[in-house]
Protein backbone atom coordinates (compact mmCIF):
# COMPACT_ATOMS: atom_id res chain seq x y z
CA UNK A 1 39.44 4.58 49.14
CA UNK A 2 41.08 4.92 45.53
CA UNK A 3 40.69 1.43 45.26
CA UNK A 4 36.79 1.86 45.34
CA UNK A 5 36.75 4.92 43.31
CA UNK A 6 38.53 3.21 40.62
CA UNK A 7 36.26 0.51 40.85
CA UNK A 8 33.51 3.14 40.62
CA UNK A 9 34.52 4.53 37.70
CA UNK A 10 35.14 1.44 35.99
CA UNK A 11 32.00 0.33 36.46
CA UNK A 12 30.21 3.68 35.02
CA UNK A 13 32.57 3.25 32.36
CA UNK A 14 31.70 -0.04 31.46
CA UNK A 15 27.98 1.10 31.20
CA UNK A 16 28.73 4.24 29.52
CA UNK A 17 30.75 3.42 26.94
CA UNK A 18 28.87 0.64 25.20
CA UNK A 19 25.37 3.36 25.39
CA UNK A 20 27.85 5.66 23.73
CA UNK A 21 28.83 3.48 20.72
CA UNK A 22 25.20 2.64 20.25
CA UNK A 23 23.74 5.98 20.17
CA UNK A 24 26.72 7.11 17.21
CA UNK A 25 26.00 4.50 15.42
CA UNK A 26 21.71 5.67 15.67
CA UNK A 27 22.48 9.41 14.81
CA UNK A 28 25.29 8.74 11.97
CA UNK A 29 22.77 8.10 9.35
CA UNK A 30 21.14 10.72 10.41
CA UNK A 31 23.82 12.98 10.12
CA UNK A 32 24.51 11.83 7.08
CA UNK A 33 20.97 12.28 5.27
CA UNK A 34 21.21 15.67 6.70
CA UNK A 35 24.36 16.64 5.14
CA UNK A 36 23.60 15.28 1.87
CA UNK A 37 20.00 17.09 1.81
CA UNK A 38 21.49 20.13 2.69
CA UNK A 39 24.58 20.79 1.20
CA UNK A 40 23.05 22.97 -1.72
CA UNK A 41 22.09 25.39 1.25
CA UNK A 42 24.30 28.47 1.42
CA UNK A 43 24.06 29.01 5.26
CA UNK A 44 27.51 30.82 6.77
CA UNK A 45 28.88 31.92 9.33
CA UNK A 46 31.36 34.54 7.87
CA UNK A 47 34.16 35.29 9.90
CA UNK A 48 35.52 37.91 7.13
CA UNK A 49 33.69 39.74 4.24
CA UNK A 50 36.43 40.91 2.03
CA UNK A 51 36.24 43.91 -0.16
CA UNK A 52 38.50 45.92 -3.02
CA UNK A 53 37.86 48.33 -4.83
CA UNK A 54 34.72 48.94 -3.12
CA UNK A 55 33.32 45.71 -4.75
CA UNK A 56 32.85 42.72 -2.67
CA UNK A 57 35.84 40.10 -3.25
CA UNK A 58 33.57 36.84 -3.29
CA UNK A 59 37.33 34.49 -2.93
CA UNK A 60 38.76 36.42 -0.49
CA UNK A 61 35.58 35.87 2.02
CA UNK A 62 35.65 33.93 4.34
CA UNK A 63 33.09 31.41 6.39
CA UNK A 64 31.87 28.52 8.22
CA UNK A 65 28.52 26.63 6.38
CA UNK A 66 26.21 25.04 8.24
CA UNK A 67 26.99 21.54 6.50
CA UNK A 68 30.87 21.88 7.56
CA UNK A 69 29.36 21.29 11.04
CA UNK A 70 27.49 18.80 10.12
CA UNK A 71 30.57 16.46 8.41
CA UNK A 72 32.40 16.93 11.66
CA UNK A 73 29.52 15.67 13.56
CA UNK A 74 29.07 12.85 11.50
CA UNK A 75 32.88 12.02 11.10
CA UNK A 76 32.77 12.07 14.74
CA UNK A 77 29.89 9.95 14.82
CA UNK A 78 32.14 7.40 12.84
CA UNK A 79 35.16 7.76 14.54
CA UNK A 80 33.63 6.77 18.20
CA UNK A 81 33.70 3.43 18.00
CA UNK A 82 37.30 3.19 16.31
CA UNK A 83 38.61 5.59 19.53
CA UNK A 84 36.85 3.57 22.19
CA UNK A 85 37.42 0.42 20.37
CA UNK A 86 34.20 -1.22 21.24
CA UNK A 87 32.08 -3.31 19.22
CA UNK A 88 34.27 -2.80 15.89
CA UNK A 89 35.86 -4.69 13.37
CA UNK A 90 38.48 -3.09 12.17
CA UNK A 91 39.62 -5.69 9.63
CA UNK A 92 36.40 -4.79 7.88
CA UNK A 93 36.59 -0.82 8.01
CA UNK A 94 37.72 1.38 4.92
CA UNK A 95 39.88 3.09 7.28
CA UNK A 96 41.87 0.94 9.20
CA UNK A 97 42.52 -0.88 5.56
CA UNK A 98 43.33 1.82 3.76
CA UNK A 99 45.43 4.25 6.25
CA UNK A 100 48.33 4.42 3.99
CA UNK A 101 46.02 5.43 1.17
CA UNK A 102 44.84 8.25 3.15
CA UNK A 103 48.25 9.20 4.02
CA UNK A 104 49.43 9.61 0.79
CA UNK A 105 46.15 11.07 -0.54
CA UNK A 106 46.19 13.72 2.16
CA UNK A 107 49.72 14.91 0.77
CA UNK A 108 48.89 17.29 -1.63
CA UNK A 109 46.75 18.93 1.34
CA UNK A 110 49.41 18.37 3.39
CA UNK A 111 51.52 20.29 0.79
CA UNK A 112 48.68 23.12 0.74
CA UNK A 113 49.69 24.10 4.38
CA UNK A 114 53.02 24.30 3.83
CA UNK A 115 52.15 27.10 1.29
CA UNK A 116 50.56 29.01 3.72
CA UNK A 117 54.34 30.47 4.59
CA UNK A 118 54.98 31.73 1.18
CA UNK A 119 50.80 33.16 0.22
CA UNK A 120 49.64 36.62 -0.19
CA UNK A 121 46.88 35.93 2.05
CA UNK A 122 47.74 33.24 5.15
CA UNK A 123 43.84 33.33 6.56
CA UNK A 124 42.59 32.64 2.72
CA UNK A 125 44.95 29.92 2.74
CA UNK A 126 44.34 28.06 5.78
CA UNK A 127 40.28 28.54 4.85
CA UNK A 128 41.00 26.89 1.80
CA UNK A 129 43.98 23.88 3.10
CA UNK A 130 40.96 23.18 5.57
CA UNK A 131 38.17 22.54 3.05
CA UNK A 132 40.58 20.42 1.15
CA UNK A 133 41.69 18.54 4.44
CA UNK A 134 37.50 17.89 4.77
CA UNK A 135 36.70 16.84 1.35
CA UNK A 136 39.47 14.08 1.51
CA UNK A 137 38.46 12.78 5.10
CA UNK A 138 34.94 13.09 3.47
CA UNK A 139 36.07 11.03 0.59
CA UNK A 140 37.11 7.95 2.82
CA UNK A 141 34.05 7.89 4.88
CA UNK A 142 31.82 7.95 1.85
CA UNK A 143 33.76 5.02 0.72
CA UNK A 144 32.77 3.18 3.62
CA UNK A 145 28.88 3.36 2.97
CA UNK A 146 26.73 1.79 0.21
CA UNK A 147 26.55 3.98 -2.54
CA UNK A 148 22.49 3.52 -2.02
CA UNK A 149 23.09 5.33 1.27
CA UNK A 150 24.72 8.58 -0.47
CA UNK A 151 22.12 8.15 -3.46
CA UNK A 152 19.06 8.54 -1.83
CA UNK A 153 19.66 11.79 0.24
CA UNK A 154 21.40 13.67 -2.46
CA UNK A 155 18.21 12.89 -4.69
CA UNK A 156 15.91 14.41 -2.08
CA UNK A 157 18.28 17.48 -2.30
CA UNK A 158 18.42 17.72 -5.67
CA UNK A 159 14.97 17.00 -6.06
CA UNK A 160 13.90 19.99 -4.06
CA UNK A 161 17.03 21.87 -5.95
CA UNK A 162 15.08 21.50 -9.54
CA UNK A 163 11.38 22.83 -8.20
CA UNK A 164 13.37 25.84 -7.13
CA UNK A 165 15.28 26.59 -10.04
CA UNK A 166 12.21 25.45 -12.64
CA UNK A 167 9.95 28.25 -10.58
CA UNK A 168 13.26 30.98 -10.73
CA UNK A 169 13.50 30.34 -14.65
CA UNK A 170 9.42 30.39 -15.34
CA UNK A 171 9.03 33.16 -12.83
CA UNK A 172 12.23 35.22 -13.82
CA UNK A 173 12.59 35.83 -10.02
CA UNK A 174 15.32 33.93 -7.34
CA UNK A 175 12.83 35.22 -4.32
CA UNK A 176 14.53 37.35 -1.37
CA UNK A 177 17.91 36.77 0.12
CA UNK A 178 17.39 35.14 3.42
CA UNK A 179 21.06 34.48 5.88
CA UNK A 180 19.20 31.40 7.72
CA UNK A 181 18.77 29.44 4.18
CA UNK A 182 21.54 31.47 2.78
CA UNK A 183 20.06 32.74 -0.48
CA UNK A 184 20.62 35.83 -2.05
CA UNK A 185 18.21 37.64 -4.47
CA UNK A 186 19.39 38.22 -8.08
CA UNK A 187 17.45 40.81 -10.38
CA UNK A 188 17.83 40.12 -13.95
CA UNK A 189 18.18 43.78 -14.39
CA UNK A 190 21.21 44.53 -11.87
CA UNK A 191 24.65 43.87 -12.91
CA UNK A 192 26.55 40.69 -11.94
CA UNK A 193 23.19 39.13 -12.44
CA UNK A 194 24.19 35.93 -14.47
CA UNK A 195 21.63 36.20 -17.05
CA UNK A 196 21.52 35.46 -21.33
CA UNK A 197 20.78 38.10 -23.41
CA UNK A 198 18.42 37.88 -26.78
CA UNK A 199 17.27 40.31 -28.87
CA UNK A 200 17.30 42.60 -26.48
CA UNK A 201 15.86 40.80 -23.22
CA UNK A 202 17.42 39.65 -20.28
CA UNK A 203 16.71 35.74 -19.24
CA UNK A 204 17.70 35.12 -15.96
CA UNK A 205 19.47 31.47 -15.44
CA UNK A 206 17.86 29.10 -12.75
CA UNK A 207 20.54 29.93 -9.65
CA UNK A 208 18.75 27.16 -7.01
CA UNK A 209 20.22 28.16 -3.64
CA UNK A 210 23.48 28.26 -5.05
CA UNK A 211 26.03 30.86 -5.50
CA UNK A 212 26.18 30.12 -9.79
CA UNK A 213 23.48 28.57 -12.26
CA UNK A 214 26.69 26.39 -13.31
CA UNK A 215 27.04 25.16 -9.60
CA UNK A 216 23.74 24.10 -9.60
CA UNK A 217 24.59 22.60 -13.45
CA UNK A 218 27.66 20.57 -12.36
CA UNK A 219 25.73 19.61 -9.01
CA UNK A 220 22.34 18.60 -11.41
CA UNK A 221 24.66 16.82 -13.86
CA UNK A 222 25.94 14.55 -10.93
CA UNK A 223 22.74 13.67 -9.71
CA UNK A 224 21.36 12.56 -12.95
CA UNK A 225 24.62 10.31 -12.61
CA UNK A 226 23.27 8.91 -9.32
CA UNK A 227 19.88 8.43 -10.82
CA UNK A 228 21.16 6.34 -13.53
CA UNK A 229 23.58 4.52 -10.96
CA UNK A 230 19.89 3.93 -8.77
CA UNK A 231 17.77 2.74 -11.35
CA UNK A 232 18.43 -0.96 -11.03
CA UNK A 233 17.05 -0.74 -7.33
CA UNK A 234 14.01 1.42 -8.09
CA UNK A 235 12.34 -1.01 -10.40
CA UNK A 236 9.53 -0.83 -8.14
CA UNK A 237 9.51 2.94 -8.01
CA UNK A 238 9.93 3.07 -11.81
CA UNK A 239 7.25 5.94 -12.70
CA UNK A 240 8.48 8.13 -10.27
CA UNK A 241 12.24 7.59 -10.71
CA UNK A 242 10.89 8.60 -14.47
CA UNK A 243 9.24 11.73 -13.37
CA UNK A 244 12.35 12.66 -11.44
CA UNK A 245 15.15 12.23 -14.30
CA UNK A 246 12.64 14.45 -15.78
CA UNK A 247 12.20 16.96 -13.33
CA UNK A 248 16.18 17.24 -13.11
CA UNK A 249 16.62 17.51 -17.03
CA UNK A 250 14.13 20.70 -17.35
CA UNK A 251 15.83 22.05 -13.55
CA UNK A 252 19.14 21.81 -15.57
CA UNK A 253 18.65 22.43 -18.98
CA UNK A 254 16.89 26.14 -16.87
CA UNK A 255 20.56 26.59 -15.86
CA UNK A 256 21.85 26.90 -19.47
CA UNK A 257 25.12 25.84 -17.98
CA UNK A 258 26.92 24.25 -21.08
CA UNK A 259 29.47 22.69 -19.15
CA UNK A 260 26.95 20.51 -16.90
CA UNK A 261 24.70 19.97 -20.55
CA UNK A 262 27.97 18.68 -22.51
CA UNK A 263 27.99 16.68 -19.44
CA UNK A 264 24.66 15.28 -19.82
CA UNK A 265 25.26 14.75 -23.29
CA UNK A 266 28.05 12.29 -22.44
CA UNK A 267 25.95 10.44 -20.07
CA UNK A 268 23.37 10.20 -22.52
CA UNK A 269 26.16 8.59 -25.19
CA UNK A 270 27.55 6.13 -22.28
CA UNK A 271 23.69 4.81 -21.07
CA UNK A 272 23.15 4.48 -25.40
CA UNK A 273 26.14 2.36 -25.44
CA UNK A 274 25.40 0.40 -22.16
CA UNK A 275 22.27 -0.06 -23.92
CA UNK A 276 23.17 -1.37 -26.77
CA UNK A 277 25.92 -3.52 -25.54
CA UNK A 278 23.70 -5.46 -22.86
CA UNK A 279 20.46 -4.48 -24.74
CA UNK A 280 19.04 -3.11 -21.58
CA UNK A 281 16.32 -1.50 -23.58
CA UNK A 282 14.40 -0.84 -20.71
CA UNK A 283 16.91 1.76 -19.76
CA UNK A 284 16.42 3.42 -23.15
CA UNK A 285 12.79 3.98 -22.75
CA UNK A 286 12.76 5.16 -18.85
CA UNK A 287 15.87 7.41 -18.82
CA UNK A 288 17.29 7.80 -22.16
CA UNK A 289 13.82 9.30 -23.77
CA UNK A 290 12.48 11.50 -20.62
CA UNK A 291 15.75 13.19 -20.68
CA UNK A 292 15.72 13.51 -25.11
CA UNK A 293 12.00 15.01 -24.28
CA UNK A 294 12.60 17.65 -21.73
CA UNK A 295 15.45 18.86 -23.22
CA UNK A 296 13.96 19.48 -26.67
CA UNK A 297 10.40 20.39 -26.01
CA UNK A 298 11.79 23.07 -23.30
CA UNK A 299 15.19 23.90 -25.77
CA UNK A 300 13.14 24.15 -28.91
CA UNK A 301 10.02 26.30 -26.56
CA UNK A 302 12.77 28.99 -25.96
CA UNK A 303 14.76 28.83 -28.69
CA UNK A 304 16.16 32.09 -28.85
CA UNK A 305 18.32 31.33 -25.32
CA UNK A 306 19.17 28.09 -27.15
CA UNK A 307 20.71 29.25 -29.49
CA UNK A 308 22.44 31.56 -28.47
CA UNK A 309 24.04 29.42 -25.38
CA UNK A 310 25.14 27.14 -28.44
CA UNK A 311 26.69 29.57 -30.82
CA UNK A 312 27.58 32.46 -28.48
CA UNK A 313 24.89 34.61 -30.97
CA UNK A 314 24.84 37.88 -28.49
CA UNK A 315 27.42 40.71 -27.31
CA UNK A 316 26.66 39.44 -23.81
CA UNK A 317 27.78 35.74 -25.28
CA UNK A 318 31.36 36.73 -26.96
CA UNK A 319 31.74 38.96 -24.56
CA UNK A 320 31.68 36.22 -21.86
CA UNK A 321 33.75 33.94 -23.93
CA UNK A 322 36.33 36.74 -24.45
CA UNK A 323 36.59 37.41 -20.39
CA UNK A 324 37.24 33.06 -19.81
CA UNK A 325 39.98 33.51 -22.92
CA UNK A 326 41.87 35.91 -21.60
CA UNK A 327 41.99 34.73 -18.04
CA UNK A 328 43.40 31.67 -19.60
CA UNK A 329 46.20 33.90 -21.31
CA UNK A 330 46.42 35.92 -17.54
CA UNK A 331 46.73 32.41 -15.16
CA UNK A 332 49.45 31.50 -18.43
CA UNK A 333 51.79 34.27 -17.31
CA UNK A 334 50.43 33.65 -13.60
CA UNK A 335 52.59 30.40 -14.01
CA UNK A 336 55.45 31.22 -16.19
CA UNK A 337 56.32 33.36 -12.78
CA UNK A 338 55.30 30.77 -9.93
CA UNK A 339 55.47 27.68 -11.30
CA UNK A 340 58.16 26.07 -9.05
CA UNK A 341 56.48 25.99 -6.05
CA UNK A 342 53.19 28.06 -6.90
CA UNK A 343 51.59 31.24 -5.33
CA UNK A 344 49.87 29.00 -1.88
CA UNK A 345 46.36 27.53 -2.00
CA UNK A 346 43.83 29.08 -2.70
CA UNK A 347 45.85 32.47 -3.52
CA UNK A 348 44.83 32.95 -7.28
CA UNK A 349 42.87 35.85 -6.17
CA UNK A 350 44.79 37.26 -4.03
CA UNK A 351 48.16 36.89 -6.24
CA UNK A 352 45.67 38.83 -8.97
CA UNK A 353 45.58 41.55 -6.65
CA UNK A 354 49.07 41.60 -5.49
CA UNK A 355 49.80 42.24 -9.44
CA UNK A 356 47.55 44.60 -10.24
CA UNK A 357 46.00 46.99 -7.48
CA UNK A 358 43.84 48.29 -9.99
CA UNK A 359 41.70 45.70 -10.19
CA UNK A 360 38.00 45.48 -8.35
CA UNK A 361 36.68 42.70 -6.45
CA UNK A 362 34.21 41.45 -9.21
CA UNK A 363 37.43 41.09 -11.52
CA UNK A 364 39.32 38.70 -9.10
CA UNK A 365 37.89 35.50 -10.45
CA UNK A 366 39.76 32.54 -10.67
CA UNK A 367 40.64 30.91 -14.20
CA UNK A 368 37.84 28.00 -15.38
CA UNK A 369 40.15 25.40 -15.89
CA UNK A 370 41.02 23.20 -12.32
CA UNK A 371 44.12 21.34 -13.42
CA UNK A 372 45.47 25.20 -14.87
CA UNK A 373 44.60 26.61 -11.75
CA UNK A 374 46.02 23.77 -9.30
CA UNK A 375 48.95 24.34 -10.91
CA UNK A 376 49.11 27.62 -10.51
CA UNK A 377 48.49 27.66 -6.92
CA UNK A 378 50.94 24.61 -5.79
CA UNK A 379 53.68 24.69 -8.44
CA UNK A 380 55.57 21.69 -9.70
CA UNK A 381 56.31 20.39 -6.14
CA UNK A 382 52.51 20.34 -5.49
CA UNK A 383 51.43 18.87 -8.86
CA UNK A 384 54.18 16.40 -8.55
CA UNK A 385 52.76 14.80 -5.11
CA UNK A 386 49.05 15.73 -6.63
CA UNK A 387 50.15 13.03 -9.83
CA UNK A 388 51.56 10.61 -7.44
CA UNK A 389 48.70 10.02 -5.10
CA UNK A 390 46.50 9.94 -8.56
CA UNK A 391 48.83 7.13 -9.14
CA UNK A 392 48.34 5.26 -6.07
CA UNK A 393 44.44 6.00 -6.38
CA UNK A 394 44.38 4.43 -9.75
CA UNK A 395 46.51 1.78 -9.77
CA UNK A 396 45.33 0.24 -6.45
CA UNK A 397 41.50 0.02 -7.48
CA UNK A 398 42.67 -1.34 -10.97
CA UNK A 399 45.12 -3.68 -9.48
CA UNK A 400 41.79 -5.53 -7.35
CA UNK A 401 39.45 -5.16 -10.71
CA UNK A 402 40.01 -3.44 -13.56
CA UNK A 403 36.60 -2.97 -14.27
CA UNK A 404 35.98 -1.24 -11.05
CA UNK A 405 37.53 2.12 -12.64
CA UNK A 406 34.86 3.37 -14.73
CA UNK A 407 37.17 5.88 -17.35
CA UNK A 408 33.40 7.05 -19.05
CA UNK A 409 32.97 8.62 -15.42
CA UNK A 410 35.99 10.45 -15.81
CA UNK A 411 35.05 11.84 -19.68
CA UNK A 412 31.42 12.19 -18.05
CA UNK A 413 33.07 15.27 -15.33
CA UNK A 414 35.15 16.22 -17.46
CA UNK A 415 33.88 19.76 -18.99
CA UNK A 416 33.22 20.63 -15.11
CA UNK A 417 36.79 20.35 -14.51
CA UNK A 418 38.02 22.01 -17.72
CA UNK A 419 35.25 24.30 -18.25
CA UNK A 420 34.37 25.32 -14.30
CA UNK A 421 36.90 26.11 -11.68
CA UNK A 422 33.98 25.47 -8.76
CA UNK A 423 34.75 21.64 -7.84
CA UNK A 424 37.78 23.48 -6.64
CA UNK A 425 37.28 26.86 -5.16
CA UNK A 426 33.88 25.85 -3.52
CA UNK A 427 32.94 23.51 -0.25
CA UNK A 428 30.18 22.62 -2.11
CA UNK A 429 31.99 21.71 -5.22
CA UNK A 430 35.00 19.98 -3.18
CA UNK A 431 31.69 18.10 -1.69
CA UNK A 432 31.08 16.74 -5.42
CA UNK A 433 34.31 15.97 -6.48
CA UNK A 434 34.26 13.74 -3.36
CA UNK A 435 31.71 11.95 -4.17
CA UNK A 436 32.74 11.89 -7.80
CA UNK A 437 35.81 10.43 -6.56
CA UNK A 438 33.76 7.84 -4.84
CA UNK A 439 31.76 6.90 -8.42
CA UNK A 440 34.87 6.21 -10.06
CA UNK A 441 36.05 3.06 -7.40
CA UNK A 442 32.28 1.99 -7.09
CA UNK A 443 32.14 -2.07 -7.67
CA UNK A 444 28.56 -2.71 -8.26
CA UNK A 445 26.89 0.28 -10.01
CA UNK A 446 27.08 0.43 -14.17
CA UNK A 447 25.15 2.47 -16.34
């Protein structure tokens, strides 16, 4: 009798397990269109809203998105065939060839949970070990797919990202805050608005459905990267991948983000020198030009906010500037006192607090400058392994080709991580950095 349920079961197995393969294999693109389309989407489950002061403390709360359930699906999704070892070749997969890369890659993170015994705030610092854990498993599944794949998804995101935040900067409205899209209204009138003040008059910067106009900046900024990486393939589809770089250029420049513009203004100097190094002229005229256009006929048509993003000609403006300055000089003496082995991750805030109680929730804001700020949080121990599995990342994809390390990527991100602190302290912006990761080891794609 155990013989034949054995048997049985064997047999359902056999049937099962193959239908099981083949329908992960169906719904992982899926999965994956749907988590690149909508990861600007703020949806959350919050598990804790934190307060102080009687202001809400944005870093200190606490949630679940929507598209965090959707990566786990979908690295599920990848992951069945490796477990049941059925109809896979693991000689060929990212994963299986590259397991001590992950290893050491995942140290830092690693390191990140260990600080959870020494933070202000363990649940703040588990939150954030776990996003880090999932934007480094996201990393080496994106690796595994054609950069085409990721492209084409994130456009139709982004796409629908810039007719929002072109009708919130023409309309001076954001719309109503709805939790099933996770959007919140912003007034251009009500404090904490993020806004730019002329003469008098309150513009209010194009938020999309993000949290910050320069989250929607950096996250603009690195799909006008993926344009120009696409253009080769969309020959066919030239007029409307025109009318797209366009659309994204006015959607950004309606931001007024000057991080993700100096951005754009590097990516505009590397296609110029692509072009005239391999006189792809053609590249001039369809990307180089829209992007010239929009951003002078819609700079020079409001002028006023122009020039005062640019020279900081406002209260509002040096007031701003003054705030970033001195939580430079603050995180400075943040680290002269927890440098050895930093205050845990994602503790900034928290550690703020711990410092001064006087201080309201809309003041805990960590410092805009990632590398300042990683520090901070994981000490010398933590930048030490951080360095180290830089290392290995570098030197293994310039040991195969040294042309497959594009540097003018790095320069091209580089005012988001010196100018920002969101690629870090955001799921959305660890998201990015994943996939900016992903440009910098890409083979094929060139400007």
């Amino acid at each position: 009798m155990k013989m034949i349920v054995e048997n049985y079961f064997k047999s359902c197995g056999k049937k099962l397990l193959p239908k099981l393969v083949k329908w992960s294999t169906a719904v992982e693109p899926v999965l994956l269109w749907a988590f690149l389309i909508l990861l600007p989407w703020q949806t959350v489950l919050l598990y804790r809203v934190a307060e102080v002061g009687g202001s809400p403390w944005t870093y200190g709360t606490l949630g679940f998105y929507i598209t965090e359930i959707v990566f786990w699906l979908f690295l599920l999704t990848r992951m069945i065939p490796t477990l049941l070892k059925i109809k896979f070749d693991f000689s060929e997969s990212v994963l299986q060839k590259q397991y001590k890369y992950m290893f050491i890659l995942l140290l830092p993170v690693l390191y990140g949970y260990i600080s959870i015994f020494w933070a202000a705030d363990t649940s703040l610092a588990l939150h954030v070990a776990r996003v880090f854990l999932q934007g480094t498993i996201l990393f080496f599944l994106l690796l595994d797919i054609p950069l085409k794949k990721i492209i084409i998804p994130f456009i139709i995101g982004s796409t629908t990202q810039s007719f929002f935040a072109i009708g919130q900067f023409l309309l001076q409205k954001t719309g109503g805050s709805s939790t099933l899209f996770g959007l919140t209204e912003h007034v251009a009138h009500m404090p904490g608005t993020s806004v730019i003040v002329t003469e008098g008059e309150r513009w209010l910067r194009a938020y999309g459905s993000l949290p910050h106009p320069n989250i929607l900046g950096g996250y603009l900024l690195l799909a006008m990267v993926l344009l120009v990486f696409i253009y080769p393939v969309a020959k066919k589809w030239r007029y409307v991948h025109v009318s797209i770089v366009a659309l994204h250029s006015m959607a950004l420049l309606f931001t007024w983000s000057r991080s993700a513009l100096l951005g754009l203004g590097i990516l505009l100097l590397c296609v110029c020198i692509e072009v005239y190094k391999k006189k792809k002229w053609d590249k001039l005229l369809y990307i180089v030009l829209p992007i010239v256009f929009m951003l002078l006929i819609f700079g020079i048509t409001f002028s006023s906010i122009t020039t005062t993003r640019l020279f900081g000609a406002s209260a509002h403006e040096v007031q701003s500037i003054h705030e970033r300055v001195t939580s430079v000089s603050t995180a400075g003496n943040m680290l002269k006192w927890y440098w050895p082995r930093g205050v845990g991750v994602g503790n900034y805030t928290a550690q703020m607090f711990m410092l001064d109680n006087n201080l309201s929730g809309y003041m805990l804001q960590p410092v805009h400058v990632v590398p300042l700020l990683f520090f901070i949080e994981y000490g010398i121990a933590g930048l030490i392994l951080a360095l180290y599995a830089l290392s290995v990342f570098v030197k293994k994809y310039l040991r195969m080709s040294p042309k497959q390390f594009r540097w003018d990527r790095c320069i091209i991100f580089a005012p988001l991580f010196f100018c920002d602190h969101y690629l870090y302290t955001s799921w959305v912006g660890v998201v990015m950095m994943a996939i900016i990761f992903v440009l910098f080891v890409d083979k094929k794609s060139s400007y």
